[in-house]
C-alpha atoms as a PDB file:
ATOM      1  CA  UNK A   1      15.766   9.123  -9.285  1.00  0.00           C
ATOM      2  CA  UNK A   2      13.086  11.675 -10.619  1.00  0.00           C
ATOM      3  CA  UNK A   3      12.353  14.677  -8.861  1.00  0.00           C
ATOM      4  CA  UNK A   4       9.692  14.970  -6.224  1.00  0.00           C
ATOM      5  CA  UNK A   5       7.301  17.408  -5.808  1.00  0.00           C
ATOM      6  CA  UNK A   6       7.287  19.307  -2.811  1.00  0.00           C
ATOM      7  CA  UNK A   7       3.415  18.060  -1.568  1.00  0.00           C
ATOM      8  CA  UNK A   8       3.968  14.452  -2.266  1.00  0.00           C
ATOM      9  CA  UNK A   9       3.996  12.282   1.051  1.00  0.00           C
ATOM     10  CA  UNK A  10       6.013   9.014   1.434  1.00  0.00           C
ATOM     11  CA  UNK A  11       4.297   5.654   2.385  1.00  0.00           C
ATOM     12  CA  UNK A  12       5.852   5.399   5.295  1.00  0.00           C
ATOM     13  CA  UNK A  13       4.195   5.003   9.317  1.00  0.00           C
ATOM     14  CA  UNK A  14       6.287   3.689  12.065  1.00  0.00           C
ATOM     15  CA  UNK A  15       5.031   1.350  14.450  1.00  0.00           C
ATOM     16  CA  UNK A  16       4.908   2.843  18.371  1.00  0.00           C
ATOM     17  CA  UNK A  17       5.360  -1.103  19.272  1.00  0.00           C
ATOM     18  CA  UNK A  18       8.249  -2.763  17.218  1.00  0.00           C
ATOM     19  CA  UNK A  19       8.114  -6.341  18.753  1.00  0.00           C
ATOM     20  CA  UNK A  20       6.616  -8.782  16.397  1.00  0.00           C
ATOM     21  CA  UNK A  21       3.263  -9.942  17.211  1.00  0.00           C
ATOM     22  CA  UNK A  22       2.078 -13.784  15.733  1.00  0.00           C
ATOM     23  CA  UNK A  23      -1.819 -13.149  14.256  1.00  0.00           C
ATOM     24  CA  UNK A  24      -4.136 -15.880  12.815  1.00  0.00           C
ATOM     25  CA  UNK A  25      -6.717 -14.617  10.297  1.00  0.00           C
ATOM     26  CA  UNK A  26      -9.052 -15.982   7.522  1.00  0.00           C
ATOM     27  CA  UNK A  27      -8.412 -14.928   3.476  1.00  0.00           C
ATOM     28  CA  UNK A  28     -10.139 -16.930   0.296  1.00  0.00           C
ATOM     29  CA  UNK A  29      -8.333 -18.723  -1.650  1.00  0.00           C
ATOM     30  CA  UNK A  30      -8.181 -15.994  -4.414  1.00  0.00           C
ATOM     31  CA  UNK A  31      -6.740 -13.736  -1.462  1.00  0.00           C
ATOM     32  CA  UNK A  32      -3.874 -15.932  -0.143  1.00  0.00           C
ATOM     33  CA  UNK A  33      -2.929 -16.661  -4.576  1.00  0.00           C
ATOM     34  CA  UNK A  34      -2.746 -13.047  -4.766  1.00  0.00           C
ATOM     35  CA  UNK A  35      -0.967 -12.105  -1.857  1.00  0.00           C
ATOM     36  CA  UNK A  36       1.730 -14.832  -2.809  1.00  0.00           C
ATOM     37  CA  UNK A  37       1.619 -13.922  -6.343  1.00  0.00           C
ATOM     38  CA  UNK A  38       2.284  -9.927  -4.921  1.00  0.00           C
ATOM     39  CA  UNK A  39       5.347 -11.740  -2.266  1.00  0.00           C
ATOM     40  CA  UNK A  40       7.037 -13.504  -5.312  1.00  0.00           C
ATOM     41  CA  UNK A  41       6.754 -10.822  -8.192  1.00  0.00           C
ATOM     42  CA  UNK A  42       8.399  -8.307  -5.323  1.00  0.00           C
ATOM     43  CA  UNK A  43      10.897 -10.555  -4.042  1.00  0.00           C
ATOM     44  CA  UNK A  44       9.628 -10.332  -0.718  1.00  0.00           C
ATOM     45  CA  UNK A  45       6.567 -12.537   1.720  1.00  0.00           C
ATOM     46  CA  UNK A  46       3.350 -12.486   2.294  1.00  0.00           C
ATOM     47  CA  UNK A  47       3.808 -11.160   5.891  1.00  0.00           C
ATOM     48  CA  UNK A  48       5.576  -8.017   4.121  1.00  0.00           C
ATOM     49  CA  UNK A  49       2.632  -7.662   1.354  1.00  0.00           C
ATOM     50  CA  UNK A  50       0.382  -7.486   4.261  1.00  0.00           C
ATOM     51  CA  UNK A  51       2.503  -4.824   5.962  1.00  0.00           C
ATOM     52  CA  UNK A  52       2.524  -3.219   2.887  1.00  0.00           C
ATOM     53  CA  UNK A  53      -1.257  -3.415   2.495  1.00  0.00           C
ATOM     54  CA  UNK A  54      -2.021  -1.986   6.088  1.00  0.00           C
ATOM     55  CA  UNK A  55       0.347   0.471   5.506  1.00  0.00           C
ATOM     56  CA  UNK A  56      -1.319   1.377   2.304  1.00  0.00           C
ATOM     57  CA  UNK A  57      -4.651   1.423   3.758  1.00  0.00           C
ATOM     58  CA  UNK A  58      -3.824   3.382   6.512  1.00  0.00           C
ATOM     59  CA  UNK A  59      -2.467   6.320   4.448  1.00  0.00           C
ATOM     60  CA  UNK A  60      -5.253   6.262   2.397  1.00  0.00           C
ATOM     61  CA  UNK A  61      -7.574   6.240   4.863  1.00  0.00           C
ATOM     62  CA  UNK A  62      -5.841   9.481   6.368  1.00  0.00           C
ATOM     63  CA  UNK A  63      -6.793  11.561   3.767  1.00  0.00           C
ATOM     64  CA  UNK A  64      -9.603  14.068   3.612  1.00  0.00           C
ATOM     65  CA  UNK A  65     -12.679  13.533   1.563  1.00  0.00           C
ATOM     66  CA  UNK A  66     -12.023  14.618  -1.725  1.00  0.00           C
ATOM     67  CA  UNK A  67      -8.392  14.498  -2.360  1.00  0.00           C
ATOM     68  CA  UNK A  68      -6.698  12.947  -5.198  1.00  0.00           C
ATOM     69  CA  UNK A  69      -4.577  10.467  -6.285  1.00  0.00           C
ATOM     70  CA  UNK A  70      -2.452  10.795  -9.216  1.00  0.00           C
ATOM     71  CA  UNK A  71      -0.452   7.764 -10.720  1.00  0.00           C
ATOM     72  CA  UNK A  72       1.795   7.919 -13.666  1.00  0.00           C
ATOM     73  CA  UNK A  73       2.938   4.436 -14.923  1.00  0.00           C
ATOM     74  CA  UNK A  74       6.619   4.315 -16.213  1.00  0.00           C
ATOM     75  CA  UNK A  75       4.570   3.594 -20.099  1.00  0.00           C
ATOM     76  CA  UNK A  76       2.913   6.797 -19.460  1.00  0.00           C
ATOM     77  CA  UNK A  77      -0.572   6.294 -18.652  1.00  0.00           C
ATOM     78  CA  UNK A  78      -1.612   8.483 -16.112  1.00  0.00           C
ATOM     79  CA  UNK A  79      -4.592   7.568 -13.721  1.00  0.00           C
ATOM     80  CA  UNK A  80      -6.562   9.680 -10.975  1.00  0.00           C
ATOM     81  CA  UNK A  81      -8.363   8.140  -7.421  1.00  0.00           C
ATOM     82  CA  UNK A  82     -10.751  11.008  -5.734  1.00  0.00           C
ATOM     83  CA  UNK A  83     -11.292   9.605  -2.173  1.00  0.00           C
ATOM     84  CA  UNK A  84     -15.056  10.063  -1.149  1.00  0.00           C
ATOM     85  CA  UNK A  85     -16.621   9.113   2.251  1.00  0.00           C
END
């Protein structure tokens, strides 16, 4: 496992309510193919690519205006998101 640095955050929120909760909602096409395509390349469902997505969103919608995002890929490309309002 590589080494963290000491101001990255983990992706991680916990629920106050852990009881399952059955939703209906509306996606195109395109959305449902890519949220099944996202299930089956990670070994996992849709219902935990959507977790993952609110999850996602949620942290990124936490930060303050202007901070960055840094992403390394493991073929060394190395990307930066600045959040704006």
């Amino acid at each position: 496992m590589a080494p963290r640095d000491a101001d990255v955050e983990e992706l991680h929120y916990e629920s106050p309510d852990t009881s399952d909760v059955v939703v209906t909602f509306s996606l195109s096409g395109s959305e449902l193919h890519s949220l099944r395509a996202l299930a089956q390349r990670s070994g996992t469902t849709v219902t935990e690519q959507l977790r993952r997505a609110i999850a996602l969103h949620r942290f990124i919608s936490e930060l303050p205006e202007g901070s960055r995002l840094h992403i390394h890929s493991a073929d060394g490309v190395q990307k930066e998101i600045v959040f704006r309002a």
